[in-house]
Protein backbone atom coordinates (compact mmCIF):
# COMPACT_ATOMS: atom_id res chain seq x y z
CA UNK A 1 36.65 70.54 73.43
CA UNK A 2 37.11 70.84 69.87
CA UNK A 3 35.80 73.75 67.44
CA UNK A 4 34.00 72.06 64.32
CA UNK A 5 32.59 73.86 61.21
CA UNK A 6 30.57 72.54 58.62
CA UNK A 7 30.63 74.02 55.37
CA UNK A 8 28.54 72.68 53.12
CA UNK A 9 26.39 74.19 50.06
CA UNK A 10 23.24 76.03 51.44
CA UNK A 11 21.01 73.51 50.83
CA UNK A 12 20.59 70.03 53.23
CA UNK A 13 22.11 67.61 50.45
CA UNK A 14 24.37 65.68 51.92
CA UNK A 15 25.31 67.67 55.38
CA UNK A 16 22.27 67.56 56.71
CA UNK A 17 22.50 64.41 58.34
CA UNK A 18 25.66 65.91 59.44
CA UNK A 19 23.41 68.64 61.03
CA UNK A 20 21.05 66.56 62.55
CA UNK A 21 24.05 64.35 64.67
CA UNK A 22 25.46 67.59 65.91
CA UNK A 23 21.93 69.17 67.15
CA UNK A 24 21.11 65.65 68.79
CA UNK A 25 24.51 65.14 70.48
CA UNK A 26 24.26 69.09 71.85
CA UNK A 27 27.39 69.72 69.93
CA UNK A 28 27.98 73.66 68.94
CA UNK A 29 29.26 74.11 65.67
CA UNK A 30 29.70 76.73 63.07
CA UNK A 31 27.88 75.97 60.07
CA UNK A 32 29.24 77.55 56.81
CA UNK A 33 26.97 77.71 54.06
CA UNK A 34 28.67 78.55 50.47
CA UNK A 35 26.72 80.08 48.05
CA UNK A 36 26.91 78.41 44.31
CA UNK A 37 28.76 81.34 43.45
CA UNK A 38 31.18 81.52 45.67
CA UNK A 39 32.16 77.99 45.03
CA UNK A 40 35.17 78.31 42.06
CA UNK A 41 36.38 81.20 44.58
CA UNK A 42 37.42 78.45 46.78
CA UNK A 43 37.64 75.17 44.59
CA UNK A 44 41.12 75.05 43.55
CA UNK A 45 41.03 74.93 39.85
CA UNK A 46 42.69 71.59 37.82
């Protein structure tokens, strides 16, 4: 079986729905929540 993470902002927005699907199907997943400022530590900058 697969290993899936989420990461996603910590916050529902839009992963939540993603969160819901894996808790109703049973599926185990790791769920990664960034905090805003870690986010330009791992968005590659232009």
């Amino acid at each position: 079986m697969p290993n899936y993470k989420l990461t996603y902002f910590n916050l529902r927005g839009r992963a939540e729905i993603c969160r819901y699907l894996f808790a109703y199907a049973g599926i185990k997943y790791e769920d990664h929540r960034l905090e805003g400022a870690d986010w330009p530590k791992i968005k590659p900058s232009k």
